[in-house]
N, C-alpha and C. Protein backbone atom coordinates (compact mmCIF):
# COMPACT_ATOMS: atom_id res chain seq x y z
N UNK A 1 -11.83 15.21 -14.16
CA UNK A 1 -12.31 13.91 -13.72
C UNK A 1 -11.25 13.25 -12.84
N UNK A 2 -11.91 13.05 -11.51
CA UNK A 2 -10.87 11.82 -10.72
C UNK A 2 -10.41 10.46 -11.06
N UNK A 3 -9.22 10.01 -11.34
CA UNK A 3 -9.17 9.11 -11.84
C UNK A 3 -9.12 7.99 -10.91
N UNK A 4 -10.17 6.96 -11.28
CA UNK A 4 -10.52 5.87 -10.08
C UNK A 4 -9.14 5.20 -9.96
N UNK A 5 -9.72 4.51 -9.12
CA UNK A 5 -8.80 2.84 -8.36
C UNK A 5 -8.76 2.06 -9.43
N UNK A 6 -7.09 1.77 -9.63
CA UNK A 6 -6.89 0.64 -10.19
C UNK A 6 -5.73 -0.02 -9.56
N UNK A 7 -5.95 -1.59 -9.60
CA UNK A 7 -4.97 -2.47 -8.98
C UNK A 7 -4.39 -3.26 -9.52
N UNK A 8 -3.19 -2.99 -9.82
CA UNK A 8 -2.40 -4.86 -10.25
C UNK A 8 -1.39 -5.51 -9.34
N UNK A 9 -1.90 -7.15 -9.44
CA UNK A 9 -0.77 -7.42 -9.11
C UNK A 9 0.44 -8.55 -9.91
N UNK A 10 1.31 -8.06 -9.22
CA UNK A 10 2.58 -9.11 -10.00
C UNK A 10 3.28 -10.10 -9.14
N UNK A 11 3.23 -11.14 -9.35
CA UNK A 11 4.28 -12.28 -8.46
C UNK A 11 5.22 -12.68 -9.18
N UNK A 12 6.13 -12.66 -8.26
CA UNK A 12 7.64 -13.61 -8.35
C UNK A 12 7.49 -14.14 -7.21
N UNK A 13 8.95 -14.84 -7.75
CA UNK A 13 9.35 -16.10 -6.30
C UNK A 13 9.60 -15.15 -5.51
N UNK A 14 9.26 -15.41 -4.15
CA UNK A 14 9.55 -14.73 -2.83
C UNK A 14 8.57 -13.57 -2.63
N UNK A 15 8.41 -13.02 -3.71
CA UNK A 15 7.48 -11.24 -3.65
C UNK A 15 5.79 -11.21 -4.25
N UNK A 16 5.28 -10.61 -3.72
CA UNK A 16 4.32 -10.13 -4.90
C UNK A 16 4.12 -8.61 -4.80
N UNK A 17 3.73 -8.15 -5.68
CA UNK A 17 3.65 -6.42 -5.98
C UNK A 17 2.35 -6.44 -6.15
N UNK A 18 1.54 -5.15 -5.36
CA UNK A 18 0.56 -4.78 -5.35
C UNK A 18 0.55 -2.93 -5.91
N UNK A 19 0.38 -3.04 -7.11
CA UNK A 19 0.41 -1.77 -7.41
C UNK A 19 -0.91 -1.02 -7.56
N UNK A 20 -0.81 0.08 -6.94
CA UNK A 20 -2.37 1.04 -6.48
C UNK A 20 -2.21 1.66 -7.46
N UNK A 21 -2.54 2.17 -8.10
CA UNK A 21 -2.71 3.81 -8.72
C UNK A 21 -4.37 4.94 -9.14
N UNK A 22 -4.48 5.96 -9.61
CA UNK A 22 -5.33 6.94 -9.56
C UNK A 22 -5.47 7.03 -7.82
N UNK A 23 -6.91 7.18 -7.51
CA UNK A 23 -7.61 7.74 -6.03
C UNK A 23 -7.95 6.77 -5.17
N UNK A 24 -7.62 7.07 -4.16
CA UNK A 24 -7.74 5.87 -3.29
C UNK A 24 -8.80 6.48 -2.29
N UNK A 25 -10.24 6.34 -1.84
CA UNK A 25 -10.92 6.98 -0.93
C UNK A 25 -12.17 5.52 -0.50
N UNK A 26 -12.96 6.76 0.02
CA UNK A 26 -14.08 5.83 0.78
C UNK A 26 -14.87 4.65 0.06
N UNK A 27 -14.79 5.46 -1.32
CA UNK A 27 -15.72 4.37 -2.28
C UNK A 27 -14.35 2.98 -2.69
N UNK A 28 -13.57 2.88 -2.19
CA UNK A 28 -12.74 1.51 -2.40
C UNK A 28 -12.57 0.59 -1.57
N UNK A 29 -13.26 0.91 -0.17
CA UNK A 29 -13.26 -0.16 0.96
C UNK A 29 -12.89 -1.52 -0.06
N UNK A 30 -14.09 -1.58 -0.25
CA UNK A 30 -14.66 -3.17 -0.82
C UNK A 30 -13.53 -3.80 -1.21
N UNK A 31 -12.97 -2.87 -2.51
CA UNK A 31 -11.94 -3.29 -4.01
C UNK A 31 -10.18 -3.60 -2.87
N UNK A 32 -10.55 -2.49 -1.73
CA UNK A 32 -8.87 -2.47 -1.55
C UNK A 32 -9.00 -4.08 -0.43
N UNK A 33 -10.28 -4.48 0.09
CA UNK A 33 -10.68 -5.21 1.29
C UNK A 33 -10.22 -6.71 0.37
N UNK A 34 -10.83 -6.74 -0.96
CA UNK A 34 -10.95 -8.41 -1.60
C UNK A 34 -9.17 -8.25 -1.78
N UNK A 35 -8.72 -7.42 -2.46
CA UNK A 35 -7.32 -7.09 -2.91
C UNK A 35 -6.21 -8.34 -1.70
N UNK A 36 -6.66 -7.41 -0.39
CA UNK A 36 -5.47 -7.59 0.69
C UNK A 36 -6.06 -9.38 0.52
N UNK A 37 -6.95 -9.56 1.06
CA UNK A 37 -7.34 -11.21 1.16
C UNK A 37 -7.36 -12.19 0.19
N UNK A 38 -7.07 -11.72 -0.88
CA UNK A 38 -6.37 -12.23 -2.17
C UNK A 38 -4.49 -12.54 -1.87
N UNK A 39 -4.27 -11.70 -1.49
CA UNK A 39 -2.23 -11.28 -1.35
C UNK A 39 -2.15 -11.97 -0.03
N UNK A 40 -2.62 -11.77 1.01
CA UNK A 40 -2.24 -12.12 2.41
C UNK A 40 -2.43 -13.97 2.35
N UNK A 41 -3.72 -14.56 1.22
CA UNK A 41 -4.25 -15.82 1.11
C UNK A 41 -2.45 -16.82 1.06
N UNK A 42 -2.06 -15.84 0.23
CA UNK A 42 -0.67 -16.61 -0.42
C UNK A 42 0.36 -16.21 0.18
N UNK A 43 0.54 -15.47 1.35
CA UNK A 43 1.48 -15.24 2.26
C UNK A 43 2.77 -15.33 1.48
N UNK A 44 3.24 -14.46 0.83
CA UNK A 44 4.35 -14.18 -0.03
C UNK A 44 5.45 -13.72 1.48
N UNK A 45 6.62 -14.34 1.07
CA UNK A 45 7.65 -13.84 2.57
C UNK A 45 7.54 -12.30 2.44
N UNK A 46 7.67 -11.65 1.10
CA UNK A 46 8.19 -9.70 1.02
C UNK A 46 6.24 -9.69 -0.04
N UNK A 47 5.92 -8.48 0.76
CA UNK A 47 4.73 -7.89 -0.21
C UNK A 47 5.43 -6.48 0.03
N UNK A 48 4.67 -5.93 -1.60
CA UNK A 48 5.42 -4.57 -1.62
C UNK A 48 3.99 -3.90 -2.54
N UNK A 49 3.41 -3.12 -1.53
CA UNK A 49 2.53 -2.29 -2.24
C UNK A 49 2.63 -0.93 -2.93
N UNK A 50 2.97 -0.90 -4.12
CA UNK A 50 3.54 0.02 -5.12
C UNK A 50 2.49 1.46 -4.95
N UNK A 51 2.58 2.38 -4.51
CA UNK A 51 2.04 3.53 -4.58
C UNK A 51 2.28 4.69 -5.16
N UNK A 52 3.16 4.33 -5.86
CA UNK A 52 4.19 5.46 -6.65
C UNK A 52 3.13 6.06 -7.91
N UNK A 53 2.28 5.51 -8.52
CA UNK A 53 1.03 6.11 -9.04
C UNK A 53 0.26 6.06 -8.89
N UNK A 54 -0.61 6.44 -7.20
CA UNK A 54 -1.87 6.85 -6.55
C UNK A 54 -1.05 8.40 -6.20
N UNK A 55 -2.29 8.91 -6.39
CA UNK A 55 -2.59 10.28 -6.90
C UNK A 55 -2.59 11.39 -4.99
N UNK A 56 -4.05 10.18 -4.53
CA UNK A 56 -4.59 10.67 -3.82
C UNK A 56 -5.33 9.48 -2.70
N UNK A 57 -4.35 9.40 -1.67
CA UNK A 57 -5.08 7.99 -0.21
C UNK A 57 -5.24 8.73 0.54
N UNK A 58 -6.66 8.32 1.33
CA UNK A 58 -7.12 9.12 2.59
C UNK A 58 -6.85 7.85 3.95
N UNK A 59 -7.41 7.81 4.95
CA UNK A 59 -8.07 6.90 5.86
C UNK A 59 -8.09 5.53 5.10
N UNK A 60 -8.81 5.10 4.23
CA UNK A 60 -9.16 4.06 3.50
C UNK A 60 -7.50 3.10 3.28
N UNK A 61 -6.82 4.77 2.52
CA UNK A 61 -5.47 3.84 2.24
C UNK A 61 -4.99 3.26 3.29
N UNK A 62 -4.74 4.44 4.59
CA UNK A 62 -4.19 4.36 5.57
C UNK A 62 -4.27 2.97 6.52
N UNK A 63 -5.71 2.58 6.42
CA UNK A 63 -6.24 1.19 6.84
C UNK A 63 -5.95 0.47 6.43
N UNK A 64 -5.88 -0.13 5.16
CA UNK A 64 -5.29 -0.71 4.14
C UNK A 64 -3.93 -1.06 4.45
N UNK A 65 -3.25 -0.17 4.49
CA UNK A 65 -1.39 -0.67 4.69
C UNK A 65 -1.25 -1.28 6.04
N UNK A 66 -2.15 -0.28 6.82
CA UNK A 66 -1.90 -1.12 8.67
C UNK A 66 -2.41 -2.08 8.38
N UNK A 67 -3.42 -2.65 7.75
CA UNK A 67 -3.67 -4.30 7.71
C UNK A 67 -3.06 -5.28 7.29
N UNK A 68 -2.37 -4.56 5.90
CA UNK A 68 -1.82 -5.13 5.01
C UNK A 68 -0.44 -5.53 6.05
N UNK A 69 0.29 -5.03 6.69
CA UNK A 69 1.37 -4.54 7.77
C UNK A 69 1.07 -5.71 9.02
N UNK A 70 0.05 -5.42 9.23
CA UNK A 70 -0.12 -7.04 10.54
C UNK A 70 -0.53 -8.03 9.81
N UNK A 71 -0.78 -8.18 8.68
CA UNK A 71 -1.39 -9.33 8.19
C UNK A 71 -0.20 -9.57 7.55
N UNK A 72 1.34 -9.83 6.81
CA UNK A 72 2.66 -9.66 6.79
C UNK A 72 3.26 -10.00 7.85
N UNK A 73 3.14 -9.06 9.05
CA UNK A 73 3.82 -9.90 10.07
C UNK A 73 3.52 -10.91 10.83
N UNK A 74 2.32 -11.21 10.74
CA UNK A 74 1.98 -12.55 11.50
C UNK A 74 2.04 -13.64 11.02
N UNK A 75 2.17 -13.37 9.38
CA UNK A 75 2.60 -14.66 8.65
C UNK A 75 4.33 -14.83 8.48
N UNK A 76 4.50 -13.92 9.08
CA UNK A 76 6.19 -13.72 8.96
C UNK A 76 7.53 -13.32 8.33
N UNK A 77 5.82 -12.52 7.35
CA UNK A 77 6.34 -11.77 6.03
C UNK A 77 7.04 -10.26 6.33
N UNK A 78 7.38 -9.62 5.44
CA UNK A 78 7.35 -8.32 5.38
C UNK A 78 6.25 -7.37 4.80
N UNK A 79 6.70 -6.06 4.49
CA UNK A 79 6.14 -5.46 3.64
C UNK A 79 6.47 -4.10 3.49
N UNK A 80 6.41 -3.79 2.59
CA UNK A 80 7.84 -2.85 1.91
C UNK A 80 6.24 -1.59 0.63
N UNK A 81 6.72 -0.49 1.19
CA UNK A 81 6.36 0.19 0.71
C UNK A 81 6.31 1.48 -0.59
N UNK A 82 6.56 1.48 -1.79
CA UNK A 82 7.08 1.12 -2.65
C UNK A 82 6.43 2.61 -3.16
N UNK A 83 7.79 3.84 -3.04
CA UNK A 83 7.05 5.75 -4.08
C UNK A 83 7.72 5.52 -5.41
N UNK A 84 7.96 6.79 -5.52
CA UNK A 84 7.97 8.32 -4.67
C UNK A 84 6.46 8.23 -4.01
N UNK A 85 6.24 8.53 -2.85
CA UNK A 85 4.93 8.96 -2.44
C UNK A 85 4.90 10.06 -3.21
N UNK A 86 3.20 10.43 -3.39
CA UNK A 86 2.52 11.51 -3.84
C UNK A 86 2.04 12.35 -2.86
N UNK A 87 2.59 13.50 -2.72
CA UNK A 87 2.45 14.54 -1.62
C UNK A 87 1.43 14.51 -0.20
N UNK A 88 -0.12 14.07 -1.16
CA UNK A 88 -1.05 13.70 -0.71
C UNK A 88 -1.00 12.66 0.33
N UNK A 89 -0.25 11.39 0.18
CA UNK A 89 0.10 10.17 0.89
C UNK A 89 0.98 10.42 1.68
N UNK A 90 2.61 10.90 0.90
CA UNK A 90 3.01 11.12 2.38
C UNK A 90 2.74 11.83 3.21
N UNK A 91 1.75 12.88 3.39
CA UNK A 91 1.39 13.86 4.49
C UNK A 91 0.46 12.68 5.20
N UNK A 92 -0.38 12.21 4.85
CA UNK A 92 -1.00 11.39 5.36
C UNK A 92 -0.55 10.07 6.18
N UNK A 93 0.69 9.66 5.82
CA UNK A 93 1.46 9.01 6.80
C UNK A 93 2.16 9.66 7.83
N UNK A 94 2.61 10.73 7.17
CA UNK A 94 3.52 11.89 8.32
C UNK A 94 2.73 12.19 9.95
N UNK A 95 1.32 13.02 9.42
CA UNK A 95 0.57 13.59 10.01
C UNK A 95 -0.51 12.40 11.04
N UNK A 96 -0.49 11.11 10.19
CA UNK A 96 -0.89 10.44 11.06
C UNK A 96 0.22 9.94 12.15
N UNK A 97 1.25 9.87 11.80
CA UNK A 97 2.57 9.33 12.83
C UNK A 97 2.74 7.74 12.13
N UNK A 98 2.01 7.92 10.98
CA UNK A 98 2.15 6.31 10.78
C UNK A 98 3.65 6.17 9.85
N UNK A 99 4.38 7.01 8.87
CA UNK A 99 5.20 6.99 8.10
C UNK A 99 6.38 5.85 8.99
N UNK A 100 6.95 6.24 9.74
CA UNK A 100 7.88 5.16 10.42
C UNK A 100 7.42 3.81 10.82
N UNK A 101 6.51 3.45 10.78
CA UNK A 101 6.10 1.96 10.87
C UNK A 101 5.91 1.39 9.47
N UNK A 102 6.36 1.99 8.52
CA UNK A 102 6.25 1.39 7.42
C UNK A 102 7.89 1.23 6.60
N UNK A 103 8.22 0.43 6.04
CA UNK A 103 9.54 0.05 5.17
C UNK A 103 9.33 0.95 3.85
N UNK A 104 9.65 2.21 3.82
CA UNK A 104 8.97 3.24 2.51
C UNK A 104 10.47 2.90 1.85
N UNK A 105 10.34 2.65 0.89
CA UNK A 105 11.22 2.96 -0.59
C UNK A 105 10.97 3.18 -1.65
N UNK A 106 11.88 3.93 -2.21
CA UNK A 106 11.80 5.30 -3.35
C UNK A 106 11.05 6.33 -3.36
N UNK A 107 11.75 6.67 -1.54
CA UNK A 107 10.61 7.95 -1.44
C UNK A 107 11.69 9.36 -2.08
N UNK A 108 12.45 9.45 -2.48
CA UNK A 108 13.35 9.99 -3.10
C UNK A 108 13.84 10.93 -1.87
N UNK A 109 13.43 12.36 -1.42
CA UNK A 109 14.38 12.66 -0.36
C UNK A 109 13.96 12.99 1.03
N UNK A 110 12.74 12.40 0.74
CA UNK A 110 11.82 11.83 2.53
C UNK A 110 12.41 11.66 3.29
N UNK A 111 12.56 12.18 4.45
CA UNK A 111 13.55 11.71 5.65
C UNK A 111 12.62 11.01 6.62
């Protein structure tokens, strides 16, 4: 069994954490869409979307962080990307060319 989408998040002063974990695919538009417009509403200066236990992001994720990523910088925030990636993800940033536009930490020995 695939284990679905689940999301939490956590705030502190200055941050909030958006932690993904199980599968991240087509059937989460919706869940990952209310998520970002929930986090971006409160324009935290640092967002850090925790991916270190998602399994498996396609496209969906991929959309997701680039939004999450201009919607951060136009409020003047950051956003900080938060492994080890799961094999699955980082190929999917690699292969898209997207991995360097993102602030990845604890990707352990990701170059």
């Amino acid at each position: 069994m695939v284990p679905s989408l689940q999301l939490d998040t956590q705030v502190a002063p200055g941050c909030t954490t958006l932690v993904i974990s199980g599968d991240c695919d087509q059937d989460d538009v919706q869940v990952l869409e209310q998520a970002l417009t929930v986090v971006v509403e409160d324009s935290p200066p640092v967002l850090i979307v925790d991916v270190s236990r998602l399994l498996f992001g396609d496209s969906v994720l991929l959309h997701f962080l680039l939004s999450a990523q201009r919607a951060q910088t136009a409020a003047g925030g950051r956003l900080e990307v938060r492994g080890p990636l799961a094999p699955a993800v980082e190929r999917l940033l690699r292969e898209t060319g997207t991995y360097a536009a993102f602030t990845v930490t604890g990707a352990g020995d990701a170059a």
